[in-house]
N, C-alpha and C. Protein backbone atom coordinates (compact mmCIF):
# COMPACT_ATOMS: atom_id res chain seq x y z
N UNK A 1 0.85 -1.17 0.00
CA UNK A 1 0.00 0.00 0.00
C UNK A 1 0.90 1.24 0.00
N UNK A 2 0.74 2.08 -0.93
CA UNK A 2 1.29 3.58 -0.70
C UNK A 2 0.54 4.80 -0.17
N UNK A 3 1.26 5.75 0.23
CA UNK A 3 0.35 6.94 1.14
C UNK A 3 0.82 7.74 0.35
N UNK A 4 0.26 8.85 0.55
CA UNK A 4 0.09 10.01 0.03
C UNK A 4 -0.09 11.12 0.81
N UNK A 5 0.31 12.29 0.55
CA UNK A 5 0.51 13.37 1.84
C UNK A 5 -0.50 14.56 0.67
N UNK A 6 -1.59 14.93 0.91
CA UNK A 6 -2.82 16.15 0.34
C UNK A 6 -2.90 17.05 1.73
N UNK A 7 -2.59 18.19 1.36
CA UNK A 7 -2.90 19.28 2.46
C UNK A 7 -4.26 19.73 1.63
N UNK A 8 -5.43 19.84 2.40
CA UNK A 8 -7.06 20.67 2.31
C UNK A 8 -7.21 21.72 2.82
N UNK A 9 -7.95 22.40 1.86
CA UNK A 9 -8.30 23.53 2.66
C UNK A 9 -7.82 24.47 3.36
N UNK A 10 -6.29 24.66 2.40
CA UNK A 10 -5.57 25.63 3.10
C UNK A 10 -4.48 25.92 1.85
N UNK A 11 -4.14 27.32 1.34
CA UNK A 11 -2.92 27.33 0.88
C UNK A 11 -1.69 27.53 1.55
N UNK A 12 -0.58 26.44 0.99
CA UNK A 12 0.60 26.50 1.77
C UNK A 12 1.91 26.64 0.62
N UNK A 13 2.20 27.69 1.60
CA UNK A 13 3.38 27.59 0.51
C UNK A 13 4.85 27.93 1.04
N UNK A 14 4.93 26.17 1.02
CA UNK A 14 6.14 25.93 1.60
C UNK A 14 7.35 26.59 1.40
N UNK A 15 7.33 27.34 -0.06
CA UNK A 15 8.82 27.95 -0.27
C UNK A 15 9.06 29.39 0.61
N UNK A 16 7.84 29.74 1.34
CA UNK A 16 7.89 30.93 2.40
C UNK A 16 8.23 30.57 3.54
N UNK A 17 8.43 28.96 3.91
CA UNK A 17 8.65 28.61 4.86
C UNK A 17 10.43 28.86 5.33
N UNK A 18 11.16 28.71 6.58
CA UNK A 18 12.33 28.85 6.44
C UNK A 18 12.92 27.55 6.42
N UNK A 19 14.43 27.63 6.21
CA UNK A 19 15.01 26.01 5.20
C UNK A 19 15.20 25.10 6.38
N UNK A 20 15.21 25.41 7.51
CA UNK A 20 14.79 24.05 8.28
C UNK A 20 13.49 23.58 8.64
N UNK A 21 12.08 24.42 8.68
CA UNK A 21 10.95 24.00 8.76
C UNK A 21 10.63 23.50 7.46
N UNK A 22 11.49 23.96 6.19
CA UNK A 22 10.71 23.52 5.32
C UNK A 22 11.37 21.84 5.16
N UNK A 23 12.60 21.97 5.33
CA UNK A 23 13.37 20.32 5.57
C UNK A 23 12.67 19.32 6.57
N UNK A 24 12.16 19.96 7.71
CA UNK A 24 11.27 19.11 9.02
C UNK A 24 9.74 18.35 7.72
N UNK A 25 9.56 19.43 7.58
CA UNK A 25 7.94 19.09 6.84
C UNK A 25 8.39 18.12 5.78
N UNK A 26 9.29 18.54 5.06
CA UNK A 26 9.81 17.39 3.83
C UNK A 26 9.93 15.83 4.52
N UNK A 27 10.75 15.82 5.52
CA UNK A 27 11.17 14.33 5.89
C UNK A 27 10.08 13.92 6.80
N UNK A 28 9.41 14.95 7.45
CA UNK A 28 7.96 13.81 8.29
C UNK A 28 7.04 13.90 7.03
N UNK A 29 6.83 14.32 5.73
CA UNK A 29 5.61 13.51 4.57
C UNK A 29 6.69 12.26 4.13
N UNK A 30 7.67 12.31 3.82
CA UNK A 30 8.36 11.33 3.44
C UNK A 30 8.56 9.87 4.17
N UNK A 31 8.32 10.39 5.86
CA UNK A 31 8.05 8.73 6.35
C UNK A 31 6.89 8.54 6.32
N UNK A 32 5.95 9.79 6.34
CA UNK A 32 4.56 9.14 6.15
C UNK A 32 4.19 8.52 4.90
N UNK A 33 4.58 8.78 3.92
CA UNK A 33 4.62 8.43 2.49
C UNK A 33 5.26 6.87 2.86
N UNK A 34 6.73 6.73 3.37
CA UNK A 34 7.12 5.26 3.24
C UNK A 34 6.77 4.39 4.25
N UNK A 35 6.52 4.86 5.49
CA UNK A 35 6.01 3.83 6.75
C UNK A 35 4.54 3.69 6.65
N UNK A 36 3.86 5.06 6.36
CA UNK A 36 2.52 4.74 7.23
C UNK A 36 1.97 5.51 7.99
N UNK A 37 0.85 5.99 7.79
CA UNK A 37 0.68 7.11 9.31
C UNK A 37 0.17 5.96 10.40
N UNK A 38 -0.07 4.75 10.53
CA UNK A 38 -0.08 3.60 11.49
C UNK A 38 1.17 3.40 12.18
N UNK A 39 2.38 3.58 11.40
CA UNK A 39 3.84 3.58 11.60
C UNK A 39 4.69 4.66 12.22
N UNK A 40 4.17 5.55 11.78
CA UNK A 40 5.04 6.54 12.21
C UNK A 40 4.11 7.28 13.58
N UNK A 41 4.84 7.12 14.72
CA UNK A 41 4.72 7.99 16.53
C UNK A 41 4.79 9.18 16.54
N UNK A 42 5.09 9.37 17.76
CA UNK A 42 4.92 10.71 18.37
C UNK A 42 6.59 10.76 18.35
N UNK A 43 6.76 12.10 18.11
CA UNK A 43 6.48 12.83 18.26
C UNK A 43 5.29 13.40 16.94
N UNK A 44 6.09 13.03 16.01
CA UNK A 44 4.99 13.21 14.06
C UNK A 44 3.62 12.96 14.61
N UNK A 45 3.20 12.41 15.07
CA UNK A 45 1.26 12.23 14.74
C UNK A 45 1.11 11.66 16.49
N UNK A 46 0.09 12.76 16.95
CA UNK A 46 -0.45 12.51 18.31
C UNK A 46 -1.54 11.68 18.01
């Protein structure tokens, strides 16, 4: 099964973000994308 990371209902635009929040956000969709949001803890998903 693969995941997929869709932000709703909101525009985001990550390139306003600064280069370590925008690196944080990159690598927690990326384990959610390869583990799982079943897989991946806390601190990423309460």
């Amino acid at each position: 099964m693969s995941w997929s990371v869709v932000i709703l209902n909101k525009v985001v635009e990550l390139n306003a973000l600064l280069d370590n929040m925008h690196a944080r956000f990159q690598r927690i969709t990326n384990m959610f994308a390869t583990f799982g949001l079943d897989q991946v803890r806390m601190p990423y998903v309460w």
